[in-house]
C-alpha atoms as a PDB file:
ATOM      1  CA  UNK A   1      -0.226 -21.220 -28.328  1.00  0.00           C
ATOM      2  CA  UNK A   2      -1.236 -18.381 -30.474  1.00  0.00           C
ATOM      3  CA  UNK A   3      -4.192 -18.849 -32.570  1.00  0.00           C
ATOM      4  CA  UNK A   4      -2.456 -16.986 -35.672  1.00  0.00           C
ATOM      5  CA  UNK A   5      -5.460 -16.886 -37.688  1.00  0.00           C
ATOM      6  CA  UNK A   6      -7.397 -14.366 -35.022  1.00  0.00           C
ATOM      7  CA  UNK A   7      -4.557 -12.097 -35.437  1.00  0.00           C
ATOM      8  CA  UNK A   8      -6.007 -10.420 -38.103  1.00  0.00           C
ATOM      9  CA  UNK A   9      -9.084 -10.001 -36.501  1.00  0.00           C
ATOM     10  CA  UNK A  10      -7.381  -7.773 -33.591  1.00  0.00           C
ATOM     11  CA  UNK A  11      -7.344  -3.841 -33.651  1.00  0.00           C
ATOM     12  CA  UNK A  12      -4.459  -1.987 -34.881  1.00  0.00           C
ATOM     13  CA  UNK A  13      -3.009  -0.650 -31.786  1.00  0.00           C
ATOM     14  CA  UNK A  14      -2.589  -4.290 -30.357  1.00  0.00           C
ATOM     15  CA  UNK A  15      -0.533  -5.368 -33.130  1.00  0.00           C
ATOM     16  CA  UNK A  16       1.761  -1.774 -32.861  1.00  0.00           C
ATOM     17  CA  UNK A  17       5.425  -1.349 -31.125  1.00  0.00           C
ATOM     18  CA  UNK A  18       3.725   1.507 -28.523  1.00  0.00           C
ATOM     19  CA  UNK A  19       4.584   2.527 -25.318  1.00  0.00           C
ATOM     20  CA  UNK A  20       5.525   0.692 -22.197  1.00  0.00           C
ATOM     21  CA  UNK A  21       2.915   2.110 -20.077  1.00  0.00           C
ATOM     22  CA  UNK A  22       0.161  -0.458 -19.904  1.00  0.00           C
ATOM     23  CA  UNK A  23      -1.973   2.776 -18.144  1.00  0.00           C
ATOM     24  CA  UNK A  24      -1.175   5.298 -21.523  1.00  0.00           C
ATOM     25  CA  UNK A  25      -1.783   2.489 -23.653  1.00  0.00           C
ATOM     26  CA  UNK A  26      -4.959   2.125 -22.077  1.00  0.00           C
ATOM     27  CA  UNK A  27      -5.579   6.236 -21.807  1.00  0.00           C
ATOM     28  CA  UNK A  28      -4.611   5.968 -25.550  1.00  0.00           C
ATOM     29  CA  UNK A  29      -7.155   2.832 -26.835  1.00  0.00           C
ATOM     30  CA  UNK A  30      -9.695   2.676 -24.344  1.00  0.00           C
ATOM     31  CA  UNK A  31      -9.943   5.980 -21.716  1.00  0.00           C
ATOM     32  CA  UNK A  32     -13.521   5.443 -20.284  1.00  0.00           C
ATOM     33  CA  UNK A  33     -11.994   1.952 -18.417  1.00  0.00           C
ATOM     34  CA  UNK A  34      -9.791   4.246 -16.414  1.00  0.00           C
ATOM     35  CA  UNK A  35     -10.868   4.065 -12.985  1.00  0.00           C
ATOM     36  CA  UNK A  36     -10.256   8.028 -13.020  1.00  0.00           C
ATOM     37  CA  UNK A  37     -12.955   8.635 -15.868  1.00  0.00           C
ATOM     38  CA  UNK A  38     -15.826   6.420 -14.321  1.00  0.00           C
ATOM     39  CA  UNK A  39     -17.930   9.286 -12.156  1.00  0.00           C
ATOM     40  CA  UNK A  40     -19.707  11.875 -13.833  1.00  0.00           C
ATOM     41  CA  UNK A  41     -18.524  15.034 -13.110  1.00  0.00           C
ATOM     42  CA  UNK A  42     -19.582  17.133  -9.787  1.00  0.00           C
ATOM     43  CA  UNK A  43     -20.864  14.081  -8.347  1.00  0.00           C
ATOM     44  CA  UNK A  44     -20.065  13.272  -4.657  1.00  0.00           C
ATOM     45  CA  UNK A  45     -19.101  10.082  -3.250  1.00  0.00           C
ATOM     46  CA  UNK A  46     -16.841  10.502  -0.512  1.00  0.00           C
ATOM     47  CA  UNK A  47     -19.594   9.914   2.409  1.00  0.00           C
ATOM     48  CA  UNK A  48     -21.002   6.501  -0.004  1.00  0.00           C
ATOM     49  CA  UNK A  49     -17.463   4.884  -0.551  1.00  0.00           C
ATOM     50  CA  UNK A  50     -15.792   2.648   2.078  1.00  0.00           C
ATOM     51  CA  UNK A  51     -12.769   4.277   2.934  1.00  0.00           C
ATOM     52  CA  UNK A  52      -9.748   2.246   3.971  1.00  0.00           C
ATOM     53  CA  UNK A  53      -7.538   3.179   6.817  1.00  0.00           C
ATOM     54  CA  UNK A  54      -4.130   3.113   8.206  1.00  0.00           C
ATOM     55  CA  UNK A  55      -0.848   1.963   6.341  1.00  0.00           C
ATOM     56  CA  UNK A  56       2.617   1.619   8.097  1.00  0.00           C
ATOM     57  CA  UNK A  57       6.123   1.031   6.823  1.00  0.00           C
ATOM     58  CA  UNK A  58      10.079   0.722   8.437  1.00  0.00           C
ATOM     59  CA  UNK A  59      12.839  -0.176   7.108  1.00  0.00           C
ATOM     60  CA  UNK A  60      15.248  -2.524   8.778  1.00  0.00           C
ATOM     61  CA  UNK A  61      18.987  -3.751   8.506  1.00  0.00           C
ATOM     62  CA  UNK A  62      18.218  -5.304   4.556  1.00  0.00           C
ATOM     63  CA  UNK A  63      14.879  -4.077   3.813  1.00  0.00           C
ATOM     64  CA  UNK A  64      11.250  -3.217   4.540  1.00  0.00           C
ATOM     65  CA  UNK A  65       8.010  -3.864   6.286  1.00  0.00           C
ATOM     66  CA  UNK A  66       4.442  -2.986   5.579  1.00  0.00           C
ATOM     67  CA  UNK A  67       2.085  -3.554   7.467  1.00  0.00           C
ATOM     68  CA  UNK A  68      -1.605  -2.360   7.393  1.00  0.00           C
ATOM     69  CA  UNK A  69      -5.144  -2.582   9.506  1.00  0.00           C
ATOM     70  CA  UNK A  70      -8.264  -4.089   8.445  1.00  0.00           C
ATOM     71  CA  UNK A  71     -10.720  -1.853   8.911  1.00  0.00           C
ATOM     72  CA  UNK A  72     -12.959  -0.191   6.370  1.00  0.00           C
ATOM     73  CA  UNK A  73     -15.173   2.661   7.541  1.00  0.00           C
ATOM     74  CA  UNK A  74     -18.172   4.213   5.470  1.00  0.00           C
ATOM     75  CA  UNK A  75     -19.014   7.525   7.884  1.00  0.00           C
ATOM     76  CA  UNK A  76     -19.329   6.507  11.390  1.00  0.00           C
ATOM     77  CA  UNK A  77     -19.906   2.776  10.514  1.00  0.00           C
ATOM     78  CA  UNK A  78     -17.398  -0.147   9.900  1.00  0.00           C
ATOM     79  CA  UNK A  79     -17.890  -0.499   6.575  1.00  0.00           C
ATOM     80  CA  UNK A  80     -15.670  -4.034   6.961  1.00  0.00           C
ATOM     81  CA  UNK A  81     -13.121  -5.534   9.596  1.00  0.00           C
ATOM     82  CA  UNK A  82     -11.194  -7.701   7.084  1.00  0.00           C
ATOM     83  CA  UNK A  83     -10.328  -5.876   4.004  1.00  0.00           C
ATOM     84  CA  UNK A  84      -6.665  -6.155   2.719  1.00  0.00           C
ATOM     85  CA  UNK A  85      -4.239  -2.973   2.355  1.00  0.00           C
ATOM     86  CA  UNK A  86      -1.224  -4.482   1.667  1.00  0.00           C
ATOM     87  CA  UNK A  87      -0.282  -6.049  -1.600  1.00  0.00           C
ATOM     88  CA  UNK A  88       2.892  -7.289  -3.571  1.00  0.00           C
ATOM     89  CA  UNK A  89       3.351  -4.480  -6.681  1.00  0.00           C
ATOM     90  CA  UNK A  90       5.916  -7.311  -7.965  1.00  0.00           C
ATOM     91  CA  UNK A  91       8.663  -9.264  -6.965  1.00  0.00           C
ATOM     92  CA  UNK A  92      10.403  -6.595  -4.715  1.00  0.00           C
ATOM     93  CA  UNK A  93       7.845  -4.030  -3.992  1.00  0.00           C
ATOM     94  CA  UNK A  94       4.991  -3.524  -1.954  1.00  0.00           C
ATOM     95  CA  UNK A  95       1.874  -1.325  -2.350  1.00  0.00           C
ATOM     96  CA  UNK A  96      -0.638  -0.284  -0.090  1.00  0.00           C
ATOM     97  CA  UNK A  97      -3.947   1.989  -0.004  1.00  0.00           C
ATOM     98  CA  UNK A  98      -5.789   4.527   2.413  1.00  0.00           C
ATOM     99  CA  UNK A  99      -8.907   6.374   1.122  1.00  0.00           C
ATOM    100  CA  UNK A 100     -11.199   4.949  -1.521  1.00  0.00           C
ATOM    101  CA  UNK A 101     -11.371   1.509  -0.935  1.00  0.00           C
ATOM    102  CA  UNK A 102     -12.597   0.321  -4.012  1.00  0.00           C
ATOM    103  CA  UNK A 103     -11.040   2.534  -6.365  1.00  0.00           C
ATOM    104  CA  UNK A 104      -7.648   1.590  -4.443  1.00  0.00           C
ATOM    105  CA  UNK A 105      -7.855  -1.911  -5.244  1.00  0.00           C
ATOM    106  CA  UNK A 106      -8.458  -0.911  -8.267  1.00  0.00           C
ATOM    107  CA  UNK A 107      -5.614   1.308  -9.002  1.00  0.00           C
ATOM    108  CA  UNK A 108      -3.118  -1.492  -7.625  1.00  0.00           C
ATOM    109  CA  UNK A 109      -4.296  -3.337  -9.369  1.00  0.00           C
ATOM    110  CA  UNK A 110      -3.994  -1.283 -12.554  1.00  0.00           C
ATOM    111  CA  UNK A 111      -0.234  -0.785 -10.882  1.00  0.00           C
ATOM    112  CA  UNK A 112       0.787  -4.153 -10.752  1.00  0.00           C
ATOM    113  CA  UNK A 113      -0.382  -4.129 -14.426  1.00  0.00           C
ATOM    114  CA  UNK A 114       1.729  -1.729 -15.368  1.00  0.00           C
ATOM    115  CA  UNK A 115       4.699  -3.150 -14.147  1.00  0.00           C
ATOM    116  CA  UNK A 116       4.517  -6.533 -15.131  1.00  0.00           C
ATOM    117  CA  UNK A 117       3.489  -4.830 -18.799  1.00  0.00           C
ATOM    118  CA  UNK A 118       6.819  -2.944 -18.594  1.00  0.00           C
ATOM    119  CA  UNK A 119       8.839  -5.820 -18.013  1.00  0.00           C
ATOM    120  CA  UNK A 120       6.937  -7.772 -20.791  1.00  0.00           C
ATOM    121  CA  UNK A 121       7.952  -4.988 -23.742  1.00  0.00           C
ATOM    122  CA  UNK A 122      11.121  -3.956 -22.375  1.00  0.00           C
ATOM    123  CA  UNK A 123      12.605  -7.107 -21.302  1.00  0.00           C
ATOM    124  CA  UNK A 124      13.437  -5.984 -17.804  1.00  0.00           C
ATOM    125  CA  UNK A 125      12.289  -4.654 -14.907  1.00  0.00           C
ATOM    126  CA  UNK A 126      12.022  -0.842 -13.511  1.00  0.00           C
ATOM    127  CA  UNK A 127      14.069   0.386 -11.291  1.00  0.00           C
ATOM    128  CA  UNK A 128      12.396   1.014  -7.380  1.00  0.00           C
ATOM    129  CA  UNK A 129      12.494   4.553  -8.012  1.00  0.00           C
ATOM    130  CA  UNK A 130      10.963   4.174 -11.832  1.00  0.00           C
ATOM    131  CA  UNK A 131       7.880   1.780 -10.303  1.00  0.00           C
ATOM    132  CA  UNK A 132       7.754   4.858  -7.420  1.00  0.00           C
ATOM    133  CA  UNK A 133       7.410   7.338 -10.405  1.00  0.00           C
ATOM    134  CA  UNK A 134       5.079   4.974 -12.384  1.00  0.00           C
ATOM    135  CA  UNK A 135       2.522   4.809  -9.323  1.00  0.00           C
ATOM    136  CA  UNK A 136       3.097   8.751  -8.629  1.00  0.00           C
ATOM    137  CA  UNK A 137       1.791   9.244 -12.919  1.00  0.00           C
ATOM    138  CA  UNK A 138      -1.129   7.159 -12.047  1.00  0.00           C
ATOM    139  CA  UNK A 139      -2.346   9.017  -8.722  1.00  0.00           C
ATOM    140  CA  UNK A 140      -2.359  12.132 -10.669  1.00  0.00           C
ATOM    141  CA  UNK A 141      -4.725  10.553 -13.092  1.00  0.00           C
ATOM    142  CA  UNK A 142      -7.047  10.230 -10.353  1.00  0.00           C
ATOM    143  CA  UNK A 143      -7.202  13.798  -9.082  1.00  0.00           C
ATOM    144  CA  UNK A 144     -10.898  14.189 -10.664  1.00  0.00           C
ATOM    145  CA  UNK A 145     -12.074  11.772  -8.455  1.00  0.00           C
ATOM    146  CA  UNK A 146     -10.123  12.704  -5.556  1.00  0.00           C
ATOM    147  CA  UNK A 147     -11.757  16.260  -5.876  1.00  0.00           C
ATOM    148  CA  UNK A 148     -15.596  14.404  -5.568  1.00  0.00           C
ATOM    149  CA  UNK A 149     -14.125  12.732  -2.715  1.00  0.00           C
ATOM    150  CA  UNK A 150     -12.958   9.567  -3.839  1.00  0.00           C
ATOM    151  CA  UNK A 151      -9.236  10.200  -2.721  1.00  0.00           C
ATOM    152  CA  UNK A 152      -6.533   7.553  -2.812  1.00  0.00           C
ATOM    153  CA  UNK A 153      -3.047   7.820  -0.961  1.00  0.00           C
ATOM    154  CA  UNK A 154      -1.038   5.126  -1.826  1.00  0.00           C
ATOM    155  CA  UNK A 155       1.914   3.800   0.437  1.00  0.00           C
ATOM    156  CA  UNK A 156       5.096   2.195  -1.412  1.00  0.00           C
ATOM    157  CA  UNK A 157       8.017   0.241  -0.833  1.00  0.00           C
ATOM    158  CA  UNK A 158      10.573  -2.148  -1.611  1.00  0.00           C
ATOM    159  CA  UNK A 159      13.793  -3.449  -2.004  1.00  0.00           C
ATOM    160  CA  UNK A 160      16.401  -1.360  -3.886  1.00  0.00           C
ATOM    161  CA  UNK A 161      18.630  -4.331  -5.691  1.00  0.00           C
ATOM    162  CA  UNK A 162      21.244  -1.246  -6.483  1.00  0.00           C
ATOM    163  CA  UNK A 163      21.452  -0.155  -2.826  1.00  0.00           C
ATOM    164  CA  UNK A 164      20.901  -3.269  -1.067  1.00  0.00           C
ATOM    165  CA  UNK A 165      18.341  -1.759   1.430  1.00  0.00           C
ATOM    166  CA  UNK A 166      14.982  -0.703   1.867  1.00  0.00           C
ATOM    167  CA  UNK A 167      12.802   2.404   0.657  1.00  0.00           C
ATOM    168  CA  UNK A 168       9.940   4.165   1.444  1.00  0.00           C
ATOM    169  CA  UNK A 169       7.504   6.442  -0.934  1.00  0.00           C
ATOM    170  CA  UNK A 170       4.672   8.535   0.021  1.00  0.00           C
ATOM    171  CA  UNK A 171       2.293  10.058  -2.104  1.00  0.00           C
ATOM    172  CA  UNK A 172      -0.220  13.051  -1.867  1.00  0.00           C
ATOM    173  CA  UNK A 173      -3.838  13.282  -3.707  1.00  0.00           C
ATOM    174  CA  UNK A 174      -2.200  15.529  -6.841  1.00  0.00           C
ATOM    175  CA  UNK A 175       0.468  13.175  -7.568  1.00  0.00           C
ATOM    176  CA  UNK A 176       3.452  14.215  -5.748  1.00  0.00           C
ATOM    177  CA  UNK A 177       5.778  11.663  -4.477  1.00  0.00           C
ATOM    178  CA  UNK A 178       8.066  12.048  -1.680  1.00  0.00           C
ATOM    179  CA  UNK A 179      10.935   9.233  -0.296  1.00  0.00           C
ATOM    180  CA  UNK A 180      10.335   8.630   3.359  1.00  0.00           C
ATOM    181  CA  UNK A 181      13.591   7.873   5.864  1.00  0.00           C
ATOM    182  CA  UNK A 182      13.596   5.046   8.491  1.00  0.00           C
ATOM    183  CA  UNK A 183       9.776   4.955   8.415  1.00  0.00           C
ATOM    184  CA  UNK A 184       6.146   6.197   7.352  1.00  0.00           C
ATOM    185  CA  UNK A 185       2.313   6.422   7.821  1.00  0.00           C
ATOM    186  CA  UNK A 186      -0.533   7.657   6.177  1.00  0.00           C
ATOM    187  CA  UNK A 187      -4.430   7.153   7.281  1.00  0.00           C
ATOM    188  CA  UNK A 188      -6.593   8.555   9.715  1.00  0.00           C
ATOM    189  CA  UNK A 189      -4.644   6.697  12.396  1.00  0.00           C
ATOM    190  CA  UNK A 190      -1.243   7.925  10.766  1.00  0.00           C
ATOM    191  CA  UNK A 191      -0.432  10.891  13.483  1.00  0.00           C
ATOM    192  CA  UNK A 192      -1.064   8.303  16.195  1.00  0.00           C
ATOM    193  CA  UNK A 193       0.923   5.676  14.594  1.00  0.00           C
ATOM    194  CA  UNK A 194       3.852   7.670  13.442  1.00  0.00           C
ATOM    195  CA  UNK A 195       4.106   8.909  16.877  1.00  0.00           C
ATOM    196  CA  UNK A 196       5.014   5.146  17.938  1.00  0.00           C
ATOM    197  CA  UNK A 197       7.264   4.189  14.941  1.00  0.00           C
ATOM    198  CA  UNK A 198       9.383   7.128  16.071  1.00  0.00           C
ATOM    199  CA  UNK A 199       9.736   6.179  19.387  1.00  0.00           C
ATOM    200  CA  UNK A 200      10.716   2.723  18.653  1.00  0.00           C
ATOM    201  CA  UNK A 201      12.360   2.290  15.307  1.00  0.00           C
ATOM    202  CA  UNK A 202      16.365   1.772  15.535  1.00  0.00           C
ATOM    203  CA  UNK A 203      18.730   1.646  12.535  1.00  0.00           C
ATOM    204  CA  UNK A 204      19.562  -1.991  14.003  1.00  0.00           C
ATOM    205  CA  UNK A 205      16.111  -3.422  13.776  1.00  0.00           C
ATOM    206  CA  UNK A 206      15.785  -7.199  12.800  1.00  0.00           C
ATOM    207  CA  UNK A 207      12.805  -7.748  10.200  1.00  0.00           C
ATOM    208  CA  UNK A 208      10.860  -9.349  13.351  1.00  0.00           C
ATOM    209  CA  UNK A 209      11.942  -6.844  15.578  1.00  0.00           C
ATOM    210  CA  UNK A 210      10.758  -4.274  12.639  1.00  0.00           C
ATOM    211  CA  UNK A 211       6.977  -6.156  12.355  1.00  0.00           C
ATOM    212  CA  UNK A 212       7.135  -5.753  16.282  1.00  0.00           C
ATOM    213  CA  UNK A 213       7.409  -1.932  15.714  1.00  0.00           C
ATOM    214  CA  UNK A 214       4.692  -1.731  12.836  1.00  0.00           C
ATOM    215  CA  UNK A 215       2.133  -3.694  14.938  1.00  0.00           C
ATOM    216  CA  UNK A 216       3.124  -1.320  17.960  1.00  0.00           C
ATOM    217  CA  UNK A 217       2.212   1.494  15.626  1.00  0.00           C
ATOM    218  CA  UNK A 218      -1.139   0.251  14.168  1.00  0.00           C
ATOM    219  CA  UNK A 219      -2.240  -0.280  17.896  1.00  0.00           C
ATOM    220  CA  UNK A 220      -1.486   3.189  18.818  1.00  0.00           C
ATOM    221  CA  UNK A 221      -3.475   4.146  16.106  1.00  0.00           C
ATOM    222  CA  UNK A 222      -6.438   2.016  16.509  1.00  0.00           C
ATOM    223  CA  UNK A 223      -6.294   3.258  20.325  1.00  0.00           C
ATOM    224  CA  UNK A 224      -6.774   7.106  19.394  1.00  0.00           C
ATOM    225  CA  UNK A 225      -8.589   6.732  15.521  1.00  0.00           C
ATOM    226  CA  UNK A 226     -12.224   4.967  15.721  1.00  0.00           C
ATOM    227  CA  UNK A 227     -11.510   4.464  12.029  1.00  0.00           C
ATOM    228  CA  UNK A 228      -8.408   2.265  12.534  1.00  0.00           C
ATOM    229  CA  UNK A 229      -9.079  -1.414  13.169  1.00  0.00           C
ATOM    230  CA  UNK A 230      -6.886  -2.542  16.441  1.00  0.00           C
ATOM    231  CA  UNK A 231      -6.245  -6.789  16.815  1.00  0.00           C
ATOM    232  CA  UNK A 232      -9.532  -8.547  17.156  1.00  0.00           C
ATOM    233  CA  UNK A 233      -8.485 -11.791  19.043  1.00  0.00           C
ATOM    234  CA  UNK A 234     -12.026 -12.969  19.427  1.00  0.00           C
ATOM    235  CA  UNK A 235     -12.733 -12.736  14.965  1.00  0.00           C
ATOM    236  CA  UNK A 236      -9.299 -13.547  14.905  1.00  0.00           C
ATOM    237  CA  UNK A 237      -8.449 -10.611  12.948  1.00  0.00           C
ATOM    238  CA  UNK A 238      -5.004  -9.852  12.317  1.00  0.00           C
ATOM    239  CA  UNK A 239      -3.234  -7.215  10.596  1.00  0.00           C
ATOM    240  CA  UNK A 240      -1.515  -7.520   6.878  1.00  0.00           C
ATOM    241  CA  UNK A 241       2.246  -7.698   6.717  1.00  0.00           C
ATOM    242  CA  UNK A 242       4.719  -8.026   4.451  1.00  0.00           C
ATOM    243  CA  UNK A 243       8.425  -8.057   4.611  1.00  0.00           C
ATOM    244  CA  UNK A 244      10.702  -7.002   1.756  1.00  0.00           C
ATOM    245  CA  UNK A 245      14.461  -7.818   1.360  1.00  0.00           C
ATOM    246  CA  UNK A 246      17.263  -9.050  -1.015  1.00  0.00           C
ATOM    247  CA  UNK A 247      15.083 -12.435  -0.958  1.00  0.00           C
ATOM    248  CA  UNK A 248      11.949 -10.446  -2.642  1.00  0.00           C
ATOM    249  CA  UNK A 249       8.787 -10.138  -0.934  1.00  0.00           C
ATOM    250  CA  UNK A 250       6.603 -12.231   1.118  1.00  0.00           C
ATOM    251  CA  UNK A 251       3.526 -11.946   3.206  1.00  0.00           C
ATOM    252  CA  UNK A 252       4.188 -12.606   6.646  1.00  0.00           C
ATOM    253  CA  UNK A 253       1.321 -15.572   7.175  1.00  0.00           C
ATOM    254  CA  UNK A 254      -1.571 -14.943   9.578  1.00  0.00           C
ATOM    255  CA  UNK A 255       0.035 -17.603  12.386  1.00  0.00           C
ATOM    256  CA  UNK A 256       3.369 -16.090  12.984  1.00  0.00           C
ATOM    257  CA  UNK A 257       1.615 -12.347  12.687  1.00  0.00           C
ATOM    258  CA  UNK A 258      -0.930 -13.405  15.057  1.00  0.00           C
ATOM    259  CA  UNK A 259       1.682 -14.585  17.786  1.00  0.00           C
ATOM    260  CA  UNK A 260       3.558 -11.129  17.443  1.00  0.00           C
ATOM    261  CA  UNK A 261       0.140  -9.562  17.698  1.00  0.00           C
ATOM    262  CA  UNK A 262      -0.686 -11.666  21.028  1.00  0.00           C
ATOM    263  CA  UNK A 263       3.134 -10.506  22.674  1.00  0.00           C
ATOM    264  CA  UNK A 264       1.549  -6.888  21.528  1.00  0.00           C
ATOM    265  CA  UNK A 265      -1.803  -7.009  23.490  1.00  0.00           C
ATOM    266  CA  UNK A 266      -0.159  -8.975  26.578  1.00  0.00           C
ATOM    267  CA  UNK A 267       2.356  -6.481  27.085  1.00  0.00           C
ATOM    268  CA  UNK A 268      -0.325  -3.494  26.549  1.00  0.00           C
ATOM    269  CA  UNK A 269      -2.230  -5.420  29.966  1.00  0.00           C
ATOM    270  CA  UNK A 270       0.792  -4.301  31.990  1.00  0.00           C
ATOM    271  CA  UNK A 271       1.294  -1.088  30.383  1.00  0.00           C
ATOM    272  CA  UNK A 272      -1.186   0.248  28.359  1.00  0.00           C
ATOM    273  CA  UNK A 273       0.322   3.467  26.569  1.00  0.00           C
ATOM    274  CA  UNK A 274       2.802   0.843  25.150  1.00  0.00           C
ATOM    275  CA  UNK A 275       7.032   0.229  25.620  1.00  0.00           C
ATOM    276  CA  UNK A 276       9.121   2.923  26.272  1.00  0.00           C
ATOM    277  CA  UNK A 277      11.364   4.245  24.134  1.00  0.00           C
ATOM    278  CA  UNK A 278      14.924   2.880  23.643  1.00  0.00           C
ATOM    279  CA  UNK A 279      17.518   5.113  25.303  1.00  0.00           C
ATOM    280  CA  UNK A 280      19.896   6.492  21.832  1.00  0.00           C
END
């Protein structure tokens, strides 16, 4: 319950109908706690800042999958094996990070913020392609940063309740945000992995048979990018998934992922550059 007598006590712009950006409201009231306005100008971080890697998406008959490494690199060292990429935005959207590890968490988290903020003063929720604009607003907040180094490319993707299928958005440093067909990357490992998403995706794909493809793709990648964490079956280190469709979005638990990842790394034994592609 409200404690109505602290009311009083609370600054103007809390207590005014505003916008339903939680991120102006914030640029508005309280700028310096932007994660954009926290370096002082002309510094350099790139080479100090764990950078995160590779992020992969597909769609599939109903939906979408995201799936990321877990490897963090600082220069030439692994900065961390576990981090997590992948994250829900909200109910039926996904977001995921490459770059500036910390700062990405931060911004998605900021993101998930903003939507659930939205939904709070407007009564409802954005559409897929007003969260994709949202998220593209915020990345261009960043582009100070991303010019001392401290870059972050989002991934993002979801389930379109209007279309009934699954969409992809990429992003660039300055903002711009592009939809993706059929499937994505981005990361140091994205050439590699993109390579192996388009020899393997189908418009028929299953949502297992599309988690199949995205662990194909983030092995490719870890097999040509030193930055790009591949399967570590001895840690037990297992890549992030999620799967979005008309039943919203859900994390794929480490179990099930870890028995597609096994199937992976078995069939890799008898032939290492991976399946071959489907005949179209």
């Amino acid at each position: 319950m409200v404690d109505v007598s602290r009311i009083g006590s609370l600054p103007a712009a809390f207590l005014t109908a505003g916008t339903s950006s939680f991120t102006e409201f914030l640029r508005q009231y309280s700028p310096e706690l932007l994660p954009g306005n926290r370096v002082p100008a002309g510094a350099d971080l790139g080479e100090l800042a764990p950078h995160a890697t590779t992020l992969v998406a597909t769609t599939f008959k109903g939906g979408v999958v995201m799936a990321g490494d877990r490897r963090a690199t600082m220069g030439n060292m692994i900065a961390q094996r576990d981090i997590q990429k992948v994250f829900q935005a909200d109910e039926y959207s996904a977001v995921g990070m490459a770059g500036a590890a910390g700062l990405g968490l931060e911004l998605i988290r900021l993101f998930q913020l903003e939507l659930e903020h939205y939904e709070k003063i407007e009564g409802t929720v954005l559409s897929l392609e007003g969260k994709a604009n949202r998220l593209s607003h915020m990345i261009r907040g960043n582009l100070g940063m991303a010019m001392q180094g401290l870059a972050v490319v989002p991934l993002f993707a979801g389930y379109d309740l209007g279309t009934g299928g699954g969409r992809i958005f990429s992003y660039d440093v300055t903002g711009g945000r592009y939809e993706e067909h059929q499937f994505f990357s981005v990361g140091s490992g994205s050439v590699f992995a993109r390579g192996a998403l388009k020899k393997l995706y189908r418009d028929d794909l299953t949502a297992d048979e599309a988690i199949a493809v995205t662990v194909q793709a983030l092995y490719d990648a870890a097999d040509d990018d030193s930055a790009t964490g591949g399967p570590d079956l001895q840690r037990r280190i297992f890549p992030i998934v999620a799967v979005v469709d008309e039943a919203g979005y859900r994390q794929r638990d480490e179990q099930a992922v870890a028995q597609i990842v096994e199937e992976v790394v078995a069939g890799r034994d008898v032939r290492p550059d991976g399946p071959v592609a489907p005949l179209r």
